[in-house]
C-alpha atoms as a PDB file:
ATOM      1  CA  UNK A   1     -10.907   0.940 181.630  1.00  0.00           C
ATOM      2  CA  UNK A   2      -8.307  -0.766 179.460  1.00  0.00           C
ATOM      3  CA  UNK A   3      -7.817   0.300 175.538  1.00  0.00           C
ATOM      4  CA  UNK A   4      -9.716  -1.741 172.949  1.00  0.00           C
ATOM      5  CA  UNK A   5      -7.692  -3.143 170.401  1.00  0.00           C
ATOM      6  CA  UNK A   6      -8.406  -2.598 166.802  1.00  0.00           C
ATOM      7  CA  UNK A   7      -9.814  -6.354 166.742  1.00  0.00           C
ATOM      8  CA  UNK A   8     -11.979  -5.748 170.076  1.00  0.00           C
ATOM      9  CA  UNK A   9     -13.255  -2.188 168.516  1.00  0.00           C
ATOM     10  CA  UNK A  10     -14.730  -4.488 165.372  1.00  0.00           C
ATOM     11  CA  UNK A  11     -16.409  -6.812 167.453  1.00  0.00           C
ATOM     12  CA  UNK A  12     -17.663  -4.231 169.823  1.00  0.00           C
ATOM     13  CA  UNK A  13     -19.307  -2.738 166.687  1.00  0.00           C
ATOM     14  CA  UNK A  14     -20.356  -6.353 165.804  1.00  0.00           C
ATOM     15  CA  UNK A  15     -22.006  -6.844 169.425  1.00  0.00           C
ATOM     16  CA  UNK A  16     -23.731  -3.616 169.462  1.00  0.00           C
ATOM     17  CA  UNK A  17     -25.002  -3.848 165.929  1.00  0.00           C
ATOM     18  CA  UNK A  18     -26.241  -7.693 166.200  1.00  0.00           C
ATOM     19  CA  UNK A  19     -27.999  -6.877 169.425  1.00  0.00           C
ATOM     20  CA  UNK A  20     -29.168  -3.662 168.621  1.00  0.00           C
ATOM     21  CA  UNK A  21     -27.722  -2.070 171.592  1.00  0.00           C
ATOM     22  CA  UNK A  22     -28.209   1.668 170.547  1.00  0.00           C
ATOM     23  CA  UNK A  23     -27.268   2.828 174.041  1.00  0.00           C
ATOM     24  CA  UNK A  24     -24.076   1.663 174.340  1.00  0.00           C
ATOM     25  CA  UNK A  25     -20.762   3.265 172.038  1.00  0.00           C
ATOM     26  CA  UNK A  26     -18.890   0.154 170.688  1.00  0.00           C
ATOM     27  CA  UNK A  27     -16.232   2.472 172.053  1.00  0.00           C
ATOM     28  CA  UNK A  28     -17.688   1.962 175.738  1.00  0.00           C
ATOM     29  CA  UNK A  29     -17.423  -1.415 176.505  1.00  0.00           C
ATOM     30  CA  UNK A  30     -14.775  -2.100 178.792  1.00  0.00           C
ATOM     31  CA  UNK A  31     -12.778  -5.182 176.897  1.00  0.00           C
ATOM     32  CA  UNK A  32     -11.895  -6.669 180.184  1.00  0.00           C
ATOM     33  CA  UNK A  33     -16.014  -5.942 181.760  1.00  0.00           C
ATOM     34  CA  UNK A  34     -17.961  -9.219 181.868  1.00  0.00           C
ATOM     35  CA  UNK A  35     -20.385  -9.492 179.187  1.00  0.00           C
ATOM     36  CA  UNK A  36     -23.127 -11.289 181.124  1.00  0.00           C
ATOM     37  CA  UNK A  37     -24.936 -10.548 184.140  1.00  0.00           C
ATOM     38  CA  UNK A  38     -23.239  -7.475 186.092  1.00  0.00           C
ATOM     39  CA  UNK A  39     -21.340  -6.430 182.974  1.00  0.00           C
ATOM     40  CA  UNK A  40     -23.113  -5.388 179.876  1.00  0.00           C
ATOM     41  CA  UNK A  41     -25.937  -7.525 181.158  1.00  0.00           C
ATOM     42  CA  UNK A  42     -26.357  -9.829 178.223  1.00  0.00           C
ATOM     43  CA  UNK A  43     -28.428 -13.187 178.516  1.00  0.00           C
ATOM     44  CA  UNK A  44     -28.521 -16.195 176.627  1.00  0.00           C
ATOM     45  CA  UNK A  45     -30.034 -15.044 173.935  1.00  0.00           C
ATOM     46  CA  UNK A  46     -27.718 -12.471 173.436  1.00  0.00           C
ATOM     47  CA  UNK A  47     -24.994 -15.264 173.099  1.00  0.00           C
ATOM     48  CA  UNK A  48     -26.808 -17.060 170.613  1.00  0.00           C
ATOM     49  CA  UNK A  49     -27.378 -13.853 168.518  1.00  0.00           C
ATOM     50  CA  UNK A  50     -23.712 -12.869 169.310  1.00  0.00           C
ATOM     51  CA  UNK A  51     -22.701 -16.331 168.002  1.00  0.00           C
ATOM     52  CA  UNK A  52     -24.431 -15.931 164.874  1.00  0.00           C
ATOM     53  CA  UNK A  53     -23.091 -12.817 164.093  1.00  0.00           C
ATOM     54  CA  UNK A  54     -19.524 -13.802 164.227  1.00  0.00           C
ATOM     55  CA  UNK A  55     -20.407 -17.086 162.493  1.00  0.00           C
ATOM     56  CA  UNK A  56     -21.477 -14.919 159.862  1.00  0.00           C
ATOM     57  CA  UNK A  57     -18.750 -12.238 159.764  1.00  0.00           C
ATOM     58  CA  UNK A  58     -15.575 -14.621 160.474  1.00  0.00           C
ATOM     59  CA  UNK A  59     -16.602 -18.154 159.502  1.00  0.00           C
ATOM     60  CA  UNK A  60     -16.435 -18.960 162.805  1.00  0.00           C
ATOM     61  CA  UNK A  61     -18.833 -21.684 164.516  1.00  0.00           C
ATOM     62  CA  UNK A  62     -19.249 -21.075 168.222  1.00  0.00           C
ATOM     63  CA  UNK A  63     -21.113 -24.447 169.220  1.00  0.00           C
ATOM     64  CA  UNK A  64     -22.833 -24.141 172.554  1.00  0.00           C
ATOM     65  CA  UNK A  65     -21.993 -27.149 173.986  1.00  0.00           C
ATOM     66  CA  UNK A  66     -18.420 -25.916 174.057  1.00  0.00           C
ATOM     67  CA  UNK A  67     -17.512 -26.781 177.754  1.00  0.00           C
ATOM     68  CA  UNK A  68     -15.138 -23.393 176.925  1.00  0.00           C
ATOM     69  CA  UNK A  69     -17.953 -20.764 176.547  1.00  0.00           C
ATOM     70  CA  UNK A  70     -18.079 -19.457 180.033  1.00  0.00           C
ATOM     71  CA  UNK A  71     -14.265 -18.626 179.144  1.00  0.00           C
ATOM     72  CA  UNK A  72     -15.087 -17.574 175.114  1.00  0.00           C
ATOM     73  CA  UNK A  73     -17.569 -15.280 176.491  1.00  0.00           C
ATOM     74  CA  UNK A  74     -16.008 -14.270 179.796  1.00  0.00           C
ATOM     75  CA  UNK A  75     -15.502 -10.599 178.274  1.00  0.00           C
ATOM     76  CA  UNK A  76     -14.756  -8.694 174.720  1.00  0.00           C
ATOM     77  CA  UNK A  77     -11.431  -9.491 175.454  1.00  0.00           C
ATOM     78  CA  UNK A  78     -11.719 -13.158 175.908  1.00  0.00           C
ATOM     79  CA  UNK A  79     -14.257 -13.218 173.136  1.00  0.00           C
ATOM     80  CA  UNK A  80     -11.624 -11.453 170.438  1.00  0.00           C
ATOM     81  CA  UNK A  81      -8.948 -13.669 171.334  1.00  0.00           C
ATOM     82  CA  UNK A  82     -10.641 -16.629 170.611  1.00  0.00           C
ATOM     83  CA  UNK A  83     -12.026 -15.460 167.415  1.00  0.00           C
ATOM     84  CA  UNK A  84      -9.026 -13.756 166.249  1.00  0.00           C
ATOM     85  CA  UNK A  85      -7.206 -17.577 166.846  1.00  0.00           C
ATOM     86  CA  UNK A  86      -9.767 -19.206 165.717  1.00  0.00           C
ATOM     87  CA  UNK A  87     -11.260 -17.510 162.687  1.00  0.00           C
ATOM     88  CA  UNK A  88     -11.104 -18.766 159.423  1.00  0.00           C
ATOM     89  CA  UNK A  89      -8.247 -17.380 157.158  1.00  0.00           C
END
């Protein structure tokens, strides 16, 4: 398992806490793991909750018509590097 960054350990917390995840350490997720399906197993839902919560925390939109998501959302990895470009100052 690779190391999380500092910016992938806050959005681990962020996953975990906006979908109530209680059995999974932020500190657990692989940042390289696939978030959907055989990774942590999220679902669409998930992404829209996911979305939401890093709408609300970095002022972020993630629109899901994005033609980019399957990459956004590919892993915690992916996922911080797009917000961490992307978020608002």
């Amino acid at each position: 398992m690779s190391e999380q960054t500092t910016a992938e350990r806050e959005l681990a917390e962020l996953l975990v806490e906006s979908l109530n995840l209680e059995d999974i350490a932020p500190s657990a997720i692989d940042p390289e793991a696939p978030l959907f399906n055989t990774g942590l197993g999220l679902d669409s839902i998930d992404a829209l909750e996911l979305s939401l919560a890093i709408s609300k925390k970095y002022g972020l939109q993630l629109r899901s018509d994005n033609e980019e998501n399957r990459k956004i959302f590919a892993s915690l990895r992916a996922l911080s590097e797009y917000v961490q470009q992307h978020r608002a100052a």
